[in-house]
PDB file of N, CA and C in Angstrom:
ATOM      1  N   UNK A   1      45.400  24.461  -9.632  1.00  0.00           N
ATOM      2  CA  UNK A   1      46.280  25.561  -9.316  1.00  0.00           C
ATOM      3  C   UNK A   1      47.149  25.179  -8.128  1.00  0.00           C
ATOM      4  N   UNK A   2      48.531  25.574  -7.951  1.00  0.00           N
ATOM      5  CA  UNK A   2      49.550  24.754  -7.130  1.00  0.00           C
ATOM      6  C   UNK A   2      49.238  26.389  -5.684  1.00  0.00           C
ATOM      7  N   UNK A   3      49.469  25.286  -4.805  1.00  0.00           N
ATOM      8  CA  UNK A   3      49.160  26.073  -3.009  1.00  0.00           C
ATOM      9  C   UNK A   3      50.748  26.705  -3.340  1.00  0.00           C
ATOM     10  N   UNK A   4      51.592  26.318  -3.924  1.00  0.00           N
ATOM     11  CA  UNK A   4      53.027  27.092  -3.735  1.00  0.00           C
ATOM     12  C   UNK A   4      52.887  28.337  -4.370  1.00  0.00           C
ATOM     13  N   UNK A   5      52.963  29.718  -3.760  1.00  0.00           N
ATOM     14  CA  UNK A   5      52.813  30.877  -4.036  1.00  0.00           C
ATOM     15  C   UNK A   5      54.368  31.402  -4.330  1.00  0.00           C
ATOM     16  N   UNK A   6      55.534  31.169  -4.251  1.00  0.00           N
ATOM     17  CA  UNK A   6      56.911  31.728  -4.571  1.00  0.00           C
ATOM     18  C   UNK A   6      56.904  31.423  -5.563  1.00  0.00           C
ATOM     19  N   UNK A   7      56.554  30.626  -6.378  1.00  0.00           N
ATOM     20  CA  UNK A   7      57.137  30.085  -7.664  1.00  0.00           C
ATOM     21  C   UNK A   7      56.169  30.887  -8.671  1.00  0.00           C
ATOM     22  N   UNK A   8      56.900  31.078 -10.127  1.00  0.00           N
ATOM     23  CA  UNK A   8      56.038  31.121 -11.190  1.00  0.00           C
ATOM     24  C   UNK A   8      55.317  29.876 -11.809  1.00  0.00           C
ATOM     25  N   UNK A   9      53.832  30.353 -12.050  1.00  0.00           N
ATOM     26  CA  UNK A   9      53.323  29.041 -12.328  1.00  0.00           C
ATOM     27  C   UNK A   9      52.507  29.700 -13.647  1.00  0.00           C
ATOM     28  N   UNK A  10      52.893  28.248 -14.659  1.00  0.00           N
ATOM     29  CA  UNK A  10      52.181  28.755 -15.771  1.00  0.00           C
ATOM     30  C   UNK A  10      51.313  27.765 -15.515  1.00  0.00           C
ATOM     31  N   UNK A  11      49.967  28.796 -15.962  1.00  0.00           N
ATOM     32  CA  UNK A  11      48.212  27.352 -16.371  1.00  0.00           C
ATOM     33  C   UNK A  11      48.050  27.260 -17.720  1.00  0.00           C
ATOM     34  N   UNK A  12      48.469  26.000 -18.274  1.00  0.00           N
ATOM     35  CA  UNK A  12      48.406  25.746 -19.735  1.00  0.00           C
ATOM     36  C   UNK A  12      46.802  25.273 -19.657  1.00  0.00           C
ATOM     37  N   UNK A  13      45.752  26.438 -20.557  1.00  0.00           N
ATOM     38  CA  UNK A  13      44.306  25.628 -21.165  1.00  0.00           C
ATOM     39  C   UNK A  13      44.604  25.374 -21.964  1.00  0.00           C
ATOM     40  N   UNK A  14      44.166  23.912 -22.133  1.00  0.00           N
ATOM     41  CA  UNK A  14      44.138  22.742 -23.454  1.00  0.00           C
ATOM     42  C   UNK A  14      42.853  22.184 -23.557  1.00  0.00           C
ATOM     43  N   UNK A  15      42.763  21.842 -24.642  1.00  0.00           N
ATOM     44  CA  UNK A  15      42.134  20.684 -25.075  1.00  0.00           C
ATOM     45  C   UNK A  15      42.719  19.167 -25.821  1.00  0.00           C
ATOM     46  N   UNK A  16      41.514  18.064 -25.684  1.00  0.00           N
ATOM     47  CA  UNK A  16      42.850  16.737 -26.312  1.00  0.00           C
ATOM     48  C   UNK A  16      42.246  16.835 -28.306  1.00  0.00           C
ATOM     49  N   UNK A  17      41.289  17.694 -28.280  1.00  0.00           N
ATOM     50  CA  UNK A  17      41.412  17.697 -29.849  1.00  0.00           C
ATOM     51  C   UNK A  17      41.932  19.046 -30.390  1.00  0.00           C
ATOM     52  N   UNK A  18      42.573  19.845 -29.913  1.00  0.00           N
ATOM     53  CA  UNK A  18      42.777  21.486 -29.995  1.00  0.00           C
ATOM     54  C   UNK A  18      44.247  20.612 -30.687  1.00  0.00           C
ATOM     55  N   UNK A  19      44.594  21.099 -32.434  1.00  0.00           N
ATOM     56  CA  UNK A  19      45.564  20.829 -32.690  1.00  0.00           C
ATOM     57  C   UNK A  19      46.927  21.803 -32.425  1.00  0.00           C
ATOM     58  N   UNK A  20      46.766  23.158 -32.209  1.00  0.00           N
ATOM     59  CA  UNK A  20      47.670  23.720 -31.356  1.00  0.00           C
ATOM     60  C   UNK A  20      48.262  23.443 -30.387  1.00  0.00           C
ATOM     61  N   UNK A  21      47.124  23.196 -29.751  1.00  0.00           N
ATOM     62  CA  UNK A  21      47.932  22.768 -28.171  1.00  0.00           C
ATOM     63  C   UNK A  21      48.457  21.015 -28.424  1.00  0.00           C
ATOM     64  N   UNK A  22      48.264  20.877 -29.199  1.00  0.00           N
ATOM     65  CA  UNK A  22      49.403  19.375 -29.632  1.00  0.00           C
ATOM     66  C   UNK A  22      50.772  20.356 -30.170  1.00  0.00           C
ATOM     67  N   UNK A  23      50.639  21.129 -30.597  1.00  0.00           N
ATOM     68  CA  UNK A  23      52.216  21.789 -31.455  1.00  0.00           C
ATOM     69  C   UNK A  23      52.819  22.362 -29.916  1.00  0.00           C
ATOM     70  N   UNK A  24      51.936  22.533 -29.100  1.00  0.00           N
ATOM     71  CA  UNK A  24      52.721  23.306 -28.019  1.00  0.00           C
ATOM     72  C   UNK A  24      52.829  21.945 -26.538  1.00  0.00           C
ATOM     73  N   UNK A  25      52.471  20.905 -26.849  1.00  0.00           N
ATOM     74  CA  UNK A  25      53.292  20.118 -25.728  1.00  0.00           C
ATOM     75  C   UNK A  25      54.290  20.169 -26.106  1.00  0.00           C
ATOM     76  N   UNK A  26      55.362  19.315 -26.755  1.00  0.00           N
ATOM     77  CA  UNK A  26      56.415  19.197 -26.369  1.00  0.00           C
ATOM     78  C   UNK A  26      57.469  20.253 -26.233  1.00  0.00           C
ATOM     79  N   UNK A  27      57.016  21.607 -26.617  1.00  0.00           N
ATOM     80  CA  UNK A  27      57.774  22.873 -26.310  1.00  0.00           C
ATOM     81  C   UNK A  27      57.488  22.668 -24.759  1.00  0.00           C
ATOM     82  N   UNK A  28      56.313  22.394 -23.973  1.00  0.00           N
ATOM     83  CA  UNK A  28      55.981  22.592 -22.904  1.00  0.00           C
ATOM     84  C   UNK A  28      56.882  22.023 -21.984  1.00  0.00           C
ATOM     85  N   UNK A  29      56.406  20.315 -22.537  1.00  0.00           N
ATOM     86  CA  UNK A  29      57.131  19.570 -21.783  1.00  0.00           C
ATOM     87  C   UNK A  29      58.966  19.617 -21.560  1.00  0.00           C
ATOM     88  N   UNK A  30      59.284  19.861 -22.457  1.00  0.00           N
ATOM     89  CA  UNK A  30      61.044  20.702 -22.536  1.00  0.00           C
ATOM     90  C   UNK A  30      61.118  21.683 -21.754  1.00  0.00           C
ATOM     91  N   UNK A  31      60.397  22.615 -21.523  1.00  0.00           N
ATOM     92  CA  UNK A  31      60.228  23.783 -20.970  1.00  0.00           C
ATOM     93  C   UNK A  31      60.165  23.524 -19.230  1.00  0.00           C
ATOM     94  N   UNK A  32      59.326  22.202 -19.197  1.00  0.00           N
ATOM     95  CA  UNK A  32      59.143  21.625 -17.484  1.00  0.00           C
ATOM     96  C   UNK A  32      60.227  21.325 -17.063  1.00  0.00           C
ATOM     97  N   UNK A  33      61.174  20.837 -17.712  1.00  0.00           N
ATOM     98  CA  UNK A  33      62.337  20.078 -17.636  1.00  0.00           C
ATOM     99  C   UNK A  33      63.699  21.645 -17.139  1.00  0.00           C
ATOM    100  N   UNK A  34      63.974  22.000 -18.381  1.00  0.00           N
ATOM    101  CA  UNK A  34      64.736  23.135 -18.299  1.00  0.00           C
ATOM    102  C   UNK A  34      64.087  24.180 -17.305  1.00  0.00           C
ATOM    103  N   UNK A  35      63.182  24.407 -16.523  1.00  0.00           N
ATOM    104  CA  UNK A  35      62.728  25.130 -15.361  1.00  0.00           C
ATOM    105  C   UNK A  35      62.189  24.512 -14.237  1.00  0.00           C
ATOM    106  N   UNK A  36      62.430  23.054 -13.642  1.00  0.00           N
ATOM    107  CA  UNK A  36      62.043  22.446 -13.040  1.00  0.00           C
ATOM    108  C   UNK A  36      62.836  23.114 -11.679  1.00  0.00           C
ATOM    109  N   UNK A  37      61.721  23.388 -10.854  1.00  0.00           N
ATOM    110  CA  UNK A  37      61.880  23.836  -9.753  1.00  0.00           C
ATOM    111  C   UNK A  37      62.054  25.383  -9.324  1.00  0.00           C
ATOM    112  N   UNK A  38      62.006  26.171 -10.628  1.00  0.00           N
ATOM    113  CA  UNK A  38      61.505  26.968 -10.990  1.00  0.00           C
ATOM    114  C   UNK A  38      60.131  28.168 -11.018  1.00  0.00           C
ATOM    115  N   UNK A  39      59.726  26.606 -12.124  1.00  0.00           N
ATOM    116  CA  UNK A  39      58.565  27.194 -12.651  1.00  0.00           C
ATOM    117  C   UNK A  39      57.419  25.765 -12.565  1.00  0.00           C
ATOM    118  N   UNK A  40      56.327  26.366 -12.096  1.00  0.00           N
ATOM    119  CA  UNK A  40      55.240  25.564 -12.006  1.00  0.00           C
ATOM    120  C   UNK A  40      54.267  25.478 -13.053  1.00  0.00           C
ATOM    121  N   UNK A  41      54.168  24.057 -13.882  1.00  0.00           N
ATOM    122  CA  UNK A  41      53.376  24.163 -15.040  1.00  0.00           C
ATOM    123  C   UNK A  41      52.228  23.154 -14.763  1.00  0.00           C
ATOM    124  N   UNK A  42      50.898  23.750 -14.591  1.00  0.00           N
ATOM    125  CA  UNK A  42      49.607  22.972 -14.445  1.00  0.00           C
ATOM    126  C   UNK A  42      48.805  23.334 -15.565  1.00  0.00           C
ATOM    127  N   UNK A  43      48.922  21.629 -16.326  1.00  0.00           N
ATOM    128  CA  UNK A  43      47.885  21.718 -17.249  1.00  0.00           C
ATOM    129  C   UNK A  43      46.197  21.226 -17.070  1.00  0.00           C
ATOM    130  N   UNK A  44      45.742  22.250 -18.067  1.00  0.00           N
ATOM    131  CA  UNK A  44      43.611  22.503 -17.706  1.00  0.00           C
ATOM    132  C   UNK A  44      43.299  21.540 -19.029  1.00  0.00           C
ATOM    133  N   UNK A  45      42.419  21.078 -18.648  1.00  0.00           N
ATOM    134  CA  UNK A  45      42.108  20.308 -20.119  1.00  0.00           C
ATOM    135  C   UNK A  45      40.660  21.334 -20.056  1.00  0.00           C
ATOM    136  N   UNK A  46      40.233  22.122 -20.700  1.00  0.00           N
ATOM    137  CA  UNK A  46      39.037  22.572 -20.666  1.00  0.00           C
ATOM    138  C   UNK A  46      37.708  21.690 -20.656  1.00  0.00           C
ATOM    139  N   UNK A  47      38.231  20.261 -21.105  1.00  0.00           N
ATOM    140  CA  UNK A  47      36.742  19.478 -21.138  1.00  0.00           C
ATOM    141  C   UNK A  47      36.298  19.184 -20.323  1.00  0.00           C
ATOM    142  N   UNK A  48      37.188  18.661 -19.295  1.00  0.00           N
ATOM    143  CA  UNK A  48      37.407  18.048 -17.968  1.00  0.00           C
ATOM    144  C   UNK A  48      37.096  19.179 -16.668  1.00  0.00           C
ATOM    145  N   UNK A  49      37.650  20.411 -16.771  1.00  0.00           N
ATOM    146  CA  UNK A  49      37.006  21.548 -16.485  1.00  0.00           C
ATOM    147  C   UNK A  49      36.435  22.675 -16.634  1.00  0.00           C
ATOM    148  N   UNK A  50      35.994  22.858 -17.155  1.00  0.00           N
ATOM    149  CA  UNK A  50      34.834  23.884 -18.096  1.00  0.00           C
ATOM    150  C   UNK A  50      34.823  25.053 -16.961  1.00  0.00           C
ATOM    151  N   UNK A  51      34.038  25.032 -16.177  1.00  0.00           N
ATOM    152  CA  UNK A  51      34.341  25.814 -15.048  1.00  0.00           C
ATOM    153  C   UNK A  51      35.466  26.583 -14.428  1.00  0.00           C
ATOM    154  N   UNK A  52      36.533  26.267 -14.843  1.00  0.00           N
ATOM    155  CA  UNK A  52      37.767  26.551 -14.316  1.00  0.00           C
ATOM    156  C   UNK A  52      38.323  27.717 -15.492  1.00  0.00           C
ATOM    157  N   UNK A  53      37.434  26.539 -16.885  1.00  0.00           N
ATOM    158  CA  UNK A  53      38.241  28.077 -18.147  1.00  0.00           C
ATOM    159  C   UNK A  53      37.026  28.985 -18.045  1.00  0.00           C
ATOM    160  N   UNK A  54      36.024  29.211 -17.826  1.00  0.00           N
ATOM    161  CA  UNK A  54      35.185  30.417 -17.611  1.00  0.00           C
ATOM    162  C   UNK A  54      35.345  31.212 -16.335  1.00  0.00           C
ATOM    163  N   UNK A  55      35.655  30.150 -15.581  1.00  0.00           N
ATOM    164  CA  UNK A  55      36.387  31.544 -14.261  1.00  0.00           C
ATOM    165  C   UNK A  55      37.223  32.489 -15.118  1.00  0.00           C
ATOM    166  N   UNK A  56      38.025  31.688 -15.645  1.00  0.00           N
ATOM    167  CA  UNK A  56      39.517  32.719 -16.255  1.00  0.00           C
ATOM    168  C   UNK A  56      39.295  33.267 -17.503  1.00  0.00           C
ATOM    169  N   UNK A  57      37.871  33.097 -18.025  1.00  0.00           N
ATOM    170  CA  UNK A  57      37.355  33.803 -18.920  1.00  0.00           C
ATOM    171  C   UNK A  57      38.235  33.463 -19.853  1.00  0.00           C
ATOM    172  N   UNK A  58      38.449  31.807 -20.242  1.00  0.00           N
ATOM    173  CA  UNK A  58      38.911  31.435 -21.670  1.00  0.00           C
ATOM    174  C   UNK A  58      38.205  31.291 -22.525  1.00  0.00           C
ATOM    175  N   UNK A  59      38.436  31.895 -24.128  1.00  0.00           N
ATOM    176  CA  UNK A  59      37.729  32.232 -24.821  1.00  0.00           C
ATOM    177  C   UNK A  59      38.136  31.478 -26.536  1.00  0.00           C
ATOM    178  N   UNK A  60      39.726  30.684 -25.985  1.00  0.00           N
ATOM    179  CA  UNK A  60      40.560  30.212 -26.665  1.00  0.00           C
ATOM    180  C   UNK A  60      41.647  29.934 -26.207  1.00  0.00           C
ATOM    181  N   UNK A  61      42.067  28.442 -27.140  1.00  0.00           N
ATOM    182  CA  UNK A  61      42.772  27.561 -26.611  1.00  0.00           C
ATOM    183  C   UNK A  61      44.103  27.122 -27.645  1.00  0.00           C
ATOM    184  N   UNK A  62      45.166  27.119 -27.135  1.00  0.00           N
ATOM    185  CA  UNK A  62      46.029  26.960 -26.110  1.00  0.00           C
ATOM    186  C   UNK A  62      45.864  28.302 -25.165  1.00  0.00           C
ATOM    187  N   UNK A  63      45.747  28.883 -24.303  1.00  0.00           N
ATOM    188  CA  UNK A  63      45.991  30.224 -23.078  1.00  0.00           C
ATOM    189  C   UNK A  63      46.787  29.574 -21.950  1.00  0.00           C
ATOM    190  N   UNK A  64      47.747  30.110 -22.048  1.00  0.00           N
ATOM    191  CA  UNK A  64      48.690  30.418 -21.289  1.00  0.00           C
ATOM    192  C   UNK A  64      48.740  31.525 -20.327  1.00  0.00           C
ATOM    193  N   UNK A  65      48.527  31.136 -18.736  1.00  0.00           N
ATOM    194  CA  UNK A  65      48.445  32.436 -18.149  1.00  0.00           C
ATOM    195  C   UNK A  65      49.154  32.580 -17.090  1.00  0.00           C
ATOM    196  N   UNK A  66      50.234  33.044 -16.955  1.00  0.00           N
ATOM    197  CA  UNK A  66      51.906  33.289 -15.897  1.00  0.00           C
ATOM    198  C   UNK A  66      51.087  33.832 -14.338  1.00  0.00           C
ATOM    199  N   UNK A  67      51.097  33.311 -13.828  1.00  0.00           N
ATOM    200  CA  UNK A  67      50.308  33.738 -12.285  1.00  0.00           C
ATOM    201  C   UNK A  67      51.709  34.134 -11.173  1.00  0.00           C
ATOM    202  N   UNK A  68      51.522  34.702 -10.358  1.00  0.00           N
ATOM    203  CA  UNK A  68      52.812  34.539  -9.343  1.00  0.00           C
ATOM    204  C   UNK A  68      51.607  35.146  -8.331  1.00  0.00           C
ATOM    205  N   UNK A  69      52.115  34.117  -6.947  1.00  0.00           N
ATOM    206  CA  UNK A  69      51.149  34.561  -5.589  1.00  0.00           C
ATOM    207  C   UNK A  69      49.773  34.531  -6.261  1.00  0.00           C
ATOM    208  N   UNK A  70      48.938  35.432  -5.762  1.00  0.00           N
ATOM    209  CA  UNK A  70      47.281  34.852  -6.229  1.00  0.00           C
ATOM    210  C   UNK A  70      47.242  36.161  -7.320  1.00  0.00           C
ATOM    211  N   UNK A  71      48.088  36.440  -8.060  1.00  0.00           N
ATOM    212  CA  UNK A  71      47.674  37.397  -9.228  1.00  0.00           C
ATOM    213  C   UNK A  71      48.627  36.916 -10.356  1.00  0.00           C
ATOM    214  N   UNK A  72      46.880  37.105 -11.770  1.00  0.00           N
ATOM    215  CA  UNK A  72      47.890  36.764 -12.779  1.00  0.00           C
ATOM    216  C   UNK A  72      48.529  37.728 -13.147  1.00  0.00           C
ATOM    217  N   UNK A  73      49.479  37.832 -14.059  1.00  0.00           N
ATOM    218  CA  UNK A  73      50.803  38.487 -14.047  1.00  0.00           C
ATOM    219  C   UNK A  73      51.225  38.750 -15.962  1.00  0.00           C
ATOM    220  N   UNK A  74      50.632  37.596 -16.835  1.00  0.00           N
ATOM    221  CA  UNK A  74      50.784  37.975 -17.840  1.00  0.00           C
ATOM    222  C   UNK A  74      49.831  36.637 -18.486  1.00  0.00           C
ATOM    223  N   UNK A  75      49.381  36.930 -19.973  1.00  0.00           N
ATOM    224  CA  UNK A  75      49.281  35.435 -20.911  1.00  0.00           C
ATOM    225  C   UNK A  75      49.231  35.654 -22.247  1.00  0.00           C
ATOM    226  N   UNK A  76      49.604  34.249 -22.702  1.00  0.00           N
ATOM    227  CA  UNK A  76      49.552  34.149 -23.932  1.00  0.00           C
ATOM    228  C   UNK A  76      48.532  33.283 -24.159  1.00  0.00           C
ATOM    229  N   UNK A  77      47.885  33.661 -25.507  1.00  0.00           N
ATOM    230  CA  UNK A  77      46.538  33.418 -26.440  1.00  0.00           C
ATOM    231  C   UNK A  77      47.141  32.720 -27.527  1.00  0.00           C
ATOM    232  N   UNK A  78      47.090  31.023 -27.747  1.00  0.00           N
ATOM    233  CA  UNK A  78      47.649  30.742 -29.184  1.00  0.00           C
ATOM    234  C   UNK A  78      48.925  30.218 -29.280  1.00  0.00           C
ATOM    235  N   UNK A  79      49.189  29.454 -30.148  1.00  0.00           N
ATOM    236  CA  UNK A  79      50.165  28.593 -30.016  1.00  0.00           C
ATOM    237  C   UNK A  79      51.482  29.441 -30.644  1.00  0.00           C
ATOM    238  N   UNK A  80      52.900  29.445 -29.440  1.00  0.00           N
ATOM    239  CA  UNK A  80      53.956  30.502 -29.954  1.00  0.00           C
ATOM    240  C   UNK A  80      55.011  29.589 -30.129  1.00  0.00           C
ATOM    241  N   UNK A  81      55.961  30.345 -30.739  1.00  0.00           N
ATOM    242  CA  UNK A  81      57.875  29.819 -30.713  1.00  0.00           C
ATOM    243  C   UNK A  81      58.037  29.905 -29.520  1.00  0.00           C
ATOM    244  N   UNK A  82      59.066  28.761 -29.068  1.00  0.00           N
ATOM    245  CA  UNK A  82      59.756  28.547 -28.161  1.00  0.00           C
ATOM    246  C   UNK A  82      60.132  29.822 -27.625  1.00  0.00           C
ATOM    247  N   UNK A  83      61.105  30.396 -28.418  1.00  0.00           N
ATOM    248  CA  UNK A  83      61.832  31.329 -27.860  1.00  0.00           C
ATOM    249  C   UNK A  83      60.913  33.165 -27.203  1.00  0.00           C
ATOM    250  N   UNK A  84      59.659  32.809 -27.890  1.00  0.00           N
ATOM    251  CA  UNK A  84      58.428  33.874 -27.899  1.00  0.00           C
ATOM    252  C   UNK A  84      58.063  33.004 -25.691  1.00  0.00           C
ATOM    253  N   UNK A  85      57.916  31.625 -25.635  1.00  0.00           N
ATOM    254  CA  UNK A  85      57.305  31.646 -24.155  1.00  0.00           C
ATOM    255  C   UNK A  85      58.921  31.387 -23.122  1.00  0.00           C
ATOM    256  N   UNK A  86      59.851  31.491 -24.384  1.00  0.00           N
ATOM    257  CA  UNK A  86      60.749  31.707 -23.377  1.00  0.00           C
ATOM    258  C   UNK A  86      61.459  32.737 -22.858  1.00  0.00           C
ATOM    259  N   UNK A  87      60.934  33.793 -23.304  1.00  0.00           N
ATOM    260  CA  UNK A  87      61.223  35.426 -23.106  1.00  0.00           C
ATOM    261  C   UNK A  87      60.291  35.948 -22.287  1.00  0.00           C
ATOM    262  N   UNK A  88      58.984  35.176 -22.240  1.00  0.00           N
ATOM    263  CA  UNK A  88      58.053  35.694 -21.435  1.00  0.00           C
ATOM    264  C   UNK A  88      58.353  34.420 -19.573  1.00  0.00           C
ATOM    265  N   UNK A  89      59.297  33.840 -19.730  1.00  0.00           N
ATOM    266  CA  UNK A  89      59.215  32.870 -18.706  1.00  0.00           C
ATOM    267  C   UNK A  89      60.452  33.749 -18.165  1.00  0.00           C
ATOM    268  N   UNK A  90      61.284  34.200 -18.650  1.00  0.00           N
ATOM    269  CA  UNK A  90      62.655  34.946 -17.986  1.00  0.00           C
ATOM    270  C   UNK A  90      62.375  36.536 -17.564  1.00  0.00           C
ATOM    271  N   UNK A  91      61.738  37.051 -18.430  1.00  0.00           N
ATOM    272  CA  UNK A  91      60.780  38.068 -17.768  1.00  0.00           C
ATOM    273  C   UNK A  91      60.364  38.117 -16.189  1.00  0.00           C
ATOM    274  N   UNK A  92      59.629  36.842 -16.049  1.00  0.00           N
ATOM    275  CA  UNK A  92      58.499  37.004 -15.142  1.00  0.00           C
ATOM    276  C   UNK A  92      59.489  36.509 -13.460  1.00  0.00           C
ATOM    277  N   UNK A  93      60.722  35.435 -14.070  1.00  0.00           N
ATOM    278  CA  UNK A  93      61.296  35.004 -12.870  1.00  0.00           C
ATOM    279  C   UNK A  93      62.177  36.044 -12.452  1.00  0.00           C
ATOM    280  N   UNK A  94      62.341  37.191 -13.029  1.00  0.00           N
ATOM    281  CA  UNK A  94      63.159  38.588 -12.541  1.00  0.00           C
ATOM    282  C   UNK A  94      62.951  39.139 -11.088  1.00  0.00           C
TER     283      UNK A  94
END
């Protein structure tokens, strides 16, 4: 989780065999690019931290969860259209 509290930061939970969250990198990674400096994107591999997705009470993967300052703020469950996490990314930088 990034110490920078101004910014929107999305926490992408993944996994490296979760075939969703393969359909949703490179939306992601486009997404880092076109909001760079923006928006803060830290990806969870759930395997690697297990602990980290039961804090946040992940229950399923891809979760997407929009944080701003120390509260989350919105998420998505499941792999979406572009234009579905890019309505929720213009939303949140309002």
């Amino acid at each position: 989780m990034s110490e920078n509290t101004s910014k929107l930061e999305i926490m992408d939970f993944w996994a490296e065999w979760c075939g969703p969250c393969h359909a949703m990198k490179p939306i992601i990674e486009e997404l880092e690019k076109t909001y760079e400096g923006k928006v803060i994107f830290t990806k969870i591999n759930v395997d690697e931290q297990p602990e980290l997705g039961d804090k946040m009470n992940v229950r399923s993967i891809p979760t997407m969860f929009f944080k701003k300052g120390d509260k989350i703020v919105d998420q998505i469950v499941g792999a979406v259209p572009k234009d579905h996490l890019v309505a929720k990314i213009e939303e949140h930088l309002k």
